[in-house]
Protein backbone atom coordinates (compact mmCIF):
# COMPACT_ATOMS: atom_id res chain seq x y z
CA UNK A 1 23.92 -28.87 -8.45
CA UNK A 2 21.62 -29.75 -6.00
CA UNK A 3 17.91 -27.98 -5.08
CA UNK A 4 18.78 -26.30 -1.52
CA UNK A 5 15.20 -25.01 -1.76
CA UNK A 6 13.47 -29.05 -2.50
CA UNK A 7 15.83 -29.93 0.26
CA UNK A 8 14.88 -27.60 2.85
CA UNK A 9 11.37 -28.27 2.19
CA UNK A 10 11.99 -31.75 2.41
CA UNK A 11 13.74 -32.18 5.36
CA UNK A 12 11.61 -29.51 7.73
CA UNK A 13 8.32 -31.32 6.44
CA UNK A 14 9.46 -34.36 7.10
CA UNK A 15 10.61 -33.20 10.78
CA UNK A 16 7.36 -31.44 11.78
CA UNK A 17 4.79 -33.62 9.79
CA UNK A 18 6.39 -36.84 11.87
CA UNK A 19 5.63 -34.75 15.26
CA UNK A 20 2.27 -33.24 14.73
CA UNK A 21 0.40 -36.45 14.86
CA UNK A 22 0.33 -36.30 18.55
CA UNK A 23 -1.13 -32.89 18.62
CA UNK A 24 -4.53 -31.96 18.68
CA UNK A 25 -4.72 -28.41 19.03
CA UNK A 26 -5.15 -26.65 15.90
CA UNK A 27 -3.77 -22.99 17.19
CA UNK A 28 -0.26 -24.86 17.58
CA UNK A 29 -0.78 -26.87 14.09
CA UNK A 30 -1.28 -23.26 12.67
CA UNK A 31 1.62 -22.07 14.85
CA UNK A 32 3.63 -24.65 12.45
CA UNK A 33 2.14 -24.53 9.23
CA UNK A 34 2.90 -20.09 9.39
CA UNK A 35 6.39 -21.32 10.38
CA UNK A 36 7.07 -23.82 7.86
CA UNK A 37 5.66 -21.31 5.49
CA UNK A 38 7.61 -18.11 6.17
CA UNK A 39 10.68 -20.72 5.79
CA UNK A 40 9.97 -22.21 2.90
CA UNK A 41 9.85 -18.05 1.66
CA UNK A 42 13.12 -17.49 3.27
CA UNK A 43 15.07 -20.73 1.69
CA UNK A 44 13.18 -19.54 -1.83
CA UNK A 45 14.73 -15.82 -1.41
CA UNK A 46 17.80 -17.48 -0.75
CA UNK A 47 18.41 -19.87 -3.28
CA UNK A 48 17.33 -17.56 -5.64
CA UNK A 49 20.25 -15.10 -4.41
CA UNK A 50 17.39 -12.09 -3.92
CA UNK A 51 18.04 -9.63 -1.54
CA UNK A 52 16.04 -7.21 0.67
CA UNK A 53 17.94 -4.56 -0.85
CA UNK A 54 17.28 -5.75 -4.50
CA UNK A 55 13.49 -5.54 -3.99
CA UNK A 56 11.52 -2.57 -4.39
CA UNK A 57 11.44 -2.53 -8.56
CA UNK A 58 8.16 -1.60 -9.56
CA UNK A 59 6.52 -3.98 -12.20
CA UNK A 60 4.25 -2.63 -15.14
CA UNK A 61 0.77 -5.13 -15.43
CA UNK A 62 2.28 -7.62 -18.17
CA UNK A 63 5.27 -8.08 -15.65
CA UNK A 64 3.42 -8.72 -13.02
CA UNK A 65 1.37 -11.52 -14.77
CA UNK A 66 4.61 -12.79 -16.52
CA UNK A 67 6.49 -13.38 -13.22
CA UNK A 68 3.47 -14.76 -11.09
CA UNK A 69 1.25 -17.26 -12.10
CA UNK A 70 -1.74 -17.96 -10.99
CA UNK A 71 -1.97 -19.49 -7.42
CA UNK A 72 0.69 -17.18 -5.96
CA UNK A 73 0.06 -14.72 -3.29
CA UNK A 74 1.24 -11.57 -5.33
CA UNK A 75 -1.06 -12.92 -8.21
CA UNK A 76 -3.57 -13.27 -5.77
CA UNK A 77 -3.32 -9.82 -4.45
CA UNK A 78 -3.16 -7.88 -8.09
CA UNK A 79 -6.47 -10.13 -9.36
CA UNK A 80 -8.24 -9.25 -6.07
CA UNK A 81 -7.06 -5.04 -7.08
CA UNK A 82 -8.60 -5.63 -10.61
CA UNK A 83 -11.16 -7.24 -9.82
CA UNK A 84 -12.39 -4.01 -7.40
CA UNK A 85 -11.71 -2.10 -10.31
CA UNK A 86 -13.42 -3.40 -13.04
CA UNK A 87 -16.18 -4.69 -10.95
CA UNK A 88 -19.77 -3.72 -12.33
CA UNK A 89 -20.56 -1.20 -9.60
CA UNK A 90 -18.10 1.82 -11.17
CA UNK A 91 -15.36 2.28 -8.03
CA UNK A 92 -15.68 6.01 -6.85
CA UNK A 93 -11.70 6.99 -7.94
CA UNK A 94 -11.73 6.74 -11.50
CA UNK A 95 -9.08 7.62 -12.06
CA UNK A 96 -7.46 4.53 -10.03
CA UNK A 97 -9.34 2.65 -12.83
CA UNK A 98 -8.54 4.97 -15.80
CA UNK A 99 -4.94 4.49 -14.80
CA UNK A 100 -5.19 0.53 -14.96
CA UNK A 101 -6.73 0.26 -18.21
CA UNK A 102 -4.02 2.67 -19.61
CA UNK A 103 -1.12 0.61 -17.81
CA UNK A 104 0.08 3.04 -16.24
CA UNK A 105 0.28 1.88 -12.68
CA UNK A 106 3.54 0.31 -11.50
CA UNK A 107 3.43 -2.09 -9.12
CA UNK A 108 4.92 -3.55 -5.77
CA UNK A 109 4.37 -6.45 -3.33
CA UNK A 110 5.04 -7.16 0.12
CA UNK A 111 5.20 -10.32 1.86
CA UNK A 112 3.21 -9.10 5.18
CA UNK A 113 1.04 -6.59 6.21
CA UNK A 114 3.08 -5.60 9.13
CA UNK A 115 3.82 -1.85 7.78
CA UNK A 116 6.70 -1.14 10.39
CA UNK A 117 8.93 -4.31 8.89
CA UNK A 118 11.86 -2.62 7.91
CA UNK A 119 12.33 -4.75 4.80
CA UNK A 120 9.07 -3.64 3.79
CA UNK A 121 10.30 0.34 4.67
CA UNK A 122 12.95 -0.40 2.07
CA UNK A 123 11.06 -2.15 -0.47
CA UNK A 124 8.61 1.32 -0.65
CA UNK A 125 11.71 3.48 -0.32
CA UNK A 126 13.12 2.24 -3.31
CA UNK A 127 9.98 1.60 -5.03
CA UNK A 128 8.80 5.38 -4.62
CA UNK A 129 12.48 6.44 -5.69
CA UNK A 130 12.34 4.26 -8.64
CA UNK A 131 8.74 5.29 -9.78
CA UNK A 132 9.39 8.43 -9.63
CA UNK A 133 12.08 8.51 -12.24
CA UNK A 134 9.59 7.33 -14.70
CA UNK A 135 6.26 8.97 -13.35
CA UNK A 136 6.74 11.59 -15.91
CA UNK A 137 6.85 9.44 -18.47
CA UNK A 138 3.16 8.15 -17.96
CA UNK A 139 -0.62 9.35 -18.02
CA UNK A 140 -1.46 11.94 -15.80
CA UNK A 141 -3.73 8.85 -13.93
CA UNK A 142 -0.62 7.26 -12.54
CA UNK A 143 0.22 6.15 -9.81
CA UNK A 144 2.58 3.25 -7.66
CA UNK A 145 0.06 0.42 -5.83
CA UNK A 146 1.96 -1.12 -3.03
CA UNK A 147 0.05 -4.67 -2.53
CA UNK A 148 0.45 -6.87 0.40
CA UNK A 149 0.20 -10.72 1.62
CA UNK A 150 -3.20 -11.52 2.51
CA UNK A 151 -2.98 -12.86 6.42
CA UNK A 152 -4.94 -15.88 6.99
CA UNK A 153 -6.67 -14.43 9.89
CA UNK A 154 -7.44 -10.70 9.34
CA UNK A 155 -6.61 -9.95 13.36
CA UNK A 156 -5.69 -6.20 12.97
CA UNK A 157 -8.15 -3.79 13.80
CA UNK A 158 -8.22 -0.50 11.42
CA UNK A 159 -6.92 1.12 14.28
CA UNK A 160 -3.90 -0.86 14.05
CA UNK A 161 -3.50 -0.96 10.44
CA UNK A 162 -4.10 3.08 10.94
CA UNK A 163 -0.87 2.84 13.36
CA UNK A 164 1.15 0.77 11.33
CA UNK A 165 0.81 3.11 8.26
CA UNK A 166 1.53 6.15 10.48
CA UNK A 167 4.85 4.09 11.14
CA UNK A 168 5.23 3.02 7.59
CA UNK A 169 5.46 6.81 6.44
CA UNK A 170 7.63 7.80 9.55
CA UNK A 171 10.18 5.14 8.31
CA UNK A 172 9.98 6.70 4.66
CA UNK A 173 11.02 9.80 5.77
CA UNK A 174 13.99 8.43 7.56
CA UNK A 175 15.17 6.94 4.47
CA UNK A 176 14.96 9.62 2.01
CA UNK A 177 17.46 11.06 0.02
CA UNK A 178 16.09 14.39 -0.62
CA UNK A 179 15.03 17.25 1.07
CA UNK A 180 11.79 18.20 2.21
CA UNK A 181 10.34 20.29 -0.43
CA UNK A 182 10.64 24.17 1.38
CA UNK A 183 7.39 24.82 0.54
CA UNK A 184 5.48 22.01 2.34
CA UNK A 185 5.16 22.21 6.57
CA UNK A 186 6.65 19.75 8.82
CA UNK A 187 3.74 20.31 11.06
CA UNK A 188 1.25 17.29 9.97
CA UNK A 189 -1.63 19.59 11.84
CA UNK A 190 -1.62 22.05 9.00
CA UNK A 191 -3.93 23.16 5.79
CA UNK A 192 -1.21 22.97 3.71
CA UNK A 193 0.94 19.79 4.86
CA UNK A 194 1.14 15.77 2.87
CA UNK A 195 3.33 13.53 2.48
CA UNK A 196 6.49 14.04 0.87
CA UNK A 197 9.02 11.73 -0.55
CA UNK A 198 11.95 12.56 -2.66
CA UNK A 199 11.13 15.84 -3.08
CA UNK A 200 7.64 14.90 -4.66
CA UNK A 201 4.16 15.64 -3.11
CA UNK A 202 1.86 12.25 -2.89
CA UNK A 203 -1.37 11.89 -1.75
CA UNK A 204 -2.09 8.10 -0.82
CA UNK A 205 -4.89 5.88 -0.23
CA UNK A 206 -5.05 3.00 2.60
CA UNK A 207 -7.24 -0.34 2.27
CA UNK A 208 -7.72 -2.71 4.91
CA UNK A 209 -9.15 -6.41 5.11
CA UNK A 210 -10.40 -4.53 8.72
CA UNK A 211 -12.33 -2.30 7.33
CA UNK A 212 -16.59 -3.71 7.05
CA UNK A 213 -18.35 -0.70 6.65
CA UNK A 214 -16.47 1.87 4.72
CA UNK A 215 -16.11 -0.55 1.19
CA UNK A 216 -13.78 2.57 -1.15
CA UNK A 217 -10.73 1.55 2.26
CA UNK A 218 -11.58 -2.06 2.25
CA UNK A 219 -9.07 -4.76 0.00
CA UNK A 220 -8.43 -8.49 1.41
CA UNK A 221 -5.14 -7.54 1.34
CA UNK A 222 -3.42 -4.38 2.99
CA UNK A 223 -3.05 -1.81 -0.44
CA UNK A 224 -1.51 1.60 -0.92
CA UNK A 225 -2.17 3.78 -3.33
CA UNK A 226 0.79 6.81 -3.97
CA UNK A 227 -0.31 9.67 -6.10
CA UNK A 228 2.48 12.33 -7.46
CA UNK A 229 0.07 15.72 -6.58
CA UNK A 230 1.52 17.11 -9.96
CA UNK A 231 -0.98 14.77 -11.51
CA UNK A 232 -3.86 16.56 -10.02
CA UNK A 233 -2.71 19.54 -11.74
CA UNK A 234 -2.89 18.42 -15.11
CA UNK A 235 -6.40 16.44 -14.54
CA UNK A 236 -7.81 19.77 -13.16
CA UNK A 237 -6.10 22.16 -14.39
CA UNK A 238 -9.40 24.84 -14.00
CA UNK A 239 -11.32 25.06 -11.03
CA UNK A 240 -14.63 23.93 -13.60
CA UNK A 241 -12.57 20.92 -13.87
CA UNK A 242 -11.80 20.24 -10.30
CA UNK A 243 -15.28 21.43 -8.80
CA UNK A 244 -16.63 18.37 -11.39
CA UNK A 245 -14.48 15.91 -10.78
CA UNK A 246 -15.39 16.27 -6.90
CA UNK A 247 -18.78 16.46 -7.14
CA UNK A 248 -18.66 12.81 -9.64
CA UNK A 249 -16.39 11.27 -7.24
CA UNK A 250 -18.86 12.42 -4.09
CA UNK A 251 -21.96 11.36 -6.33
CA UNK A 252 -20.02 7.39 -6.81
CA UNK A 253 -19.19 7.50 -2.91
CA UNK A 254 -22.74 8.05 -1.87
CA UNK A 255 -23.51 5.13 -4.07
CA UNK A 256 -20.57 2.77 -3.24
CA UNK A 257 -20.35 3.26 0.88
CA UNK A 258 -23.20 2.41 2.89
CA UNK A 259 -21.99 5.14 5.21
CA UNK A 260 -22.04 8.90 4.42
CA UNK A 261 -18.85 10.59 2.98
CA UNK A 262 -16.43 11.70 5.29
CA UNK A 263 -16.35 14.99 6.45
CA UNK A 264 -13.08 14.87 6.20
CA UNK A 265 -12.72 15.08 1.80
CA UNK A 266 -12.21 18.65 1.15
CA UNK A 267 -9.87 20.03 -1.12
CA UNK A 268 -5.84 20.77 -0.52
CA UNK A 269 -5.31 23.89 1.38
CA UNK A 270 -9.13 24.77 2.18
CA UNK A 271 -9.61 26.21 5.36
CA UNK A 272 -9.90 23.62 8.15
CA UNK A 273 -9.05 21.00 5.82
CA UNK A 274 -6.10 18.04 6.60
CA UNK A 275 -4.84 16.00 4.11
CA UNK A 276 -3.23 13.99 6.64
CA UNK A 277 -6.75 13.02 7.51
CA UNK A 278 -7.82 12.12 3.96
CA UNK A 279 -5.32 9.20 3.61
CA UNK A 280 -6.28 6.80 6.10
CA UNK A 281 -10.22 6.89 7.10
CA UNK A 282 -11.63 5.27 9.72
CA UNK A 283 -15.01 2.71 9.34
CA UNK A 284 -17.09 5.50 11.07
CA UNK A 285 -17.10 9.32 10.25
CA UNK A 286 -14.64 9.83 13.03
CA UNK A 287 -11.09 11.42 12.03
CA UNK A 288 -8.21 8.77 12.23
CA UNK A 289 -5.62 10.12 15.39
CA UNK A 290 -2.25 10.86 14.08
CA UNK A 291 0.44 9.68 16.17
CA UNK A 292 3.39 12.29 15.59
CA UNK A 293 3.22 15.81 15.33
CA UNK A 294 5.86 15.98 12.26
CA UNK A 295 7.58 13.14 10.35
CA UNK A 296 11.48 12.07 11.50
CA UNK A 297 14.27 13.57 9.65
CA UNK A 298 16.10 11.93 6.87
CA UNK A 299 18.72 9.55 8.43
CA UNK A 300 20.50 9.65 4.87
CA UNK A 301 20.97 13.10 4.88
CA UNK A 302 22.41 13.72 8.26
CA UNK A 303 24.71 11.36 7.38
């Protein structure tokens, strides 16, 4: 049988490469090189018969080494994760680290950093849904990483990125199968609100290659972090526990960012606290704007 894929390759190279030689202008030769690579990604997906709505399978760390070797953008994206992790200067969530070194992160990858792509709303759906089958199963430092495709340009300002997660979790809610749990608000402007997917609390972390100043939300690739809030009661299960664990986490900020800690870090439920405002900080000490007063309703369910 034939390589579709070498063919494809072979025959749109061929086409463009004989008609660039004219052109001098290297916005429209990068115009063509982005095109000829998201193609070359489409004829791989479908030669290799994957579909968007076979994605979205969380990978343990020896399956994500096993299936991408070195050199390839998902590679690329979990060394640069590790790397941030095990780096000399002790990253202020250790339990993010803690939970690498006892494998028991899952894994998932997206191909852009554009976090309204409804592929990439499905690909989370399903991971979260899958992950949380198993969440159980593992440490009480779990948690899913969602990694993205580093763009070649880094054009989005954290603004934008802030947007497109807004959008990203709007789209989550659309697609899930469960209820929202009857003991968590709809109103995002509360105390007591997060995020809730499949009838499981998260808290979740954003990184951005936008962010300069604030280094804990910076990653050269868009990554989010999704934390099951059950694990939070198990890691500090006193309030001795919980008060020390904040005040070492605080302690590694002030040492980490070269900008104070937010104001904005205070614990679940505290008066005047939003969690809402915890996931997605800004590179100045300024809260990030929400865009919706409450999350859609499930589209599955109404169905």
């Amino acid at each position: 049988m034939f390589d579709i894929y070498a063919l494809a390759v072979s025959l749109i190279r061929g086409i463009i490469f004989a008609n660039v030689t004219s052109i001098k202008s290297r916005s429209v030769l990068k115009t063509l090189r982005d095109t000829l690579s998201s193609f070359i990604d489409f004829i791989r997906t479908a030669s290799s018969g994957e579909r968007d709505d076979q994605r979205g399978n969380p990978l343990t760390r020896a399956q994500v080494t096993t299936a991408f070797p070195h050199g390839t953008w998902q590679r690329n994206a979990y060394e640069d994760y590790r790397s941030v992790l095990l780096d000399e200067l002790i990253f202020p969530c250790v339990y993010a680290t803690k939970g690498f070194k006892s494998d028991d992160q899952l894994y998932l990858f997206i191909d852009s950093d554009d976090l309204s792509d409804p592929r990439h709303i499905r690909t989370l759906a399903k991971g979260l849904s899958t992950y949380l089958r198993q969440a159980r199963q593992l440490d009480p430092n779990t948690s899913l990483v969602l990694l993205a495709k580093q763009n070649d340009d880094n054009s989005r300002t954290v603004e934008e990125y802030n947007t497109l997660f807004w959008e990203l979790l709007n789209g989550l809610a659309k697609l899930d199968e469960k209820p929202w749990p009857s003991n968590i608000p709809r109103d995002i402007d509360t105390d007591r609100w997060c995020f809730c997917f499949g009838g499981e609390q998260f808290f979740t972390v954003v990184q951005t290659p936008a962010h300069q100043i604030r280094r804990t939300r910076y990653a050269p690739g868009l990554t989010m972090v999704f934390q099951p809030k059950w694990i939070f009661d198990i890691l500090f299960s006193t309030g001795v526990k919980r008060a020390g664990a904040l005040a070492k986490v605080r302690t590694l900020l002030a040492k980490y960012d070269p900008i104070p800690v937010s104001p904005e870090l205070k614990n679940y439920g505290e008066e005047g606290s939003r969690e809402s405002k915890q996931y997605f900080l800004l590179d100045d000490n300024v809260p990030a704007p929400c865009p919706c007063d409450k999350l859609s309703d499930s589209e599955i369910i109404a169905a």
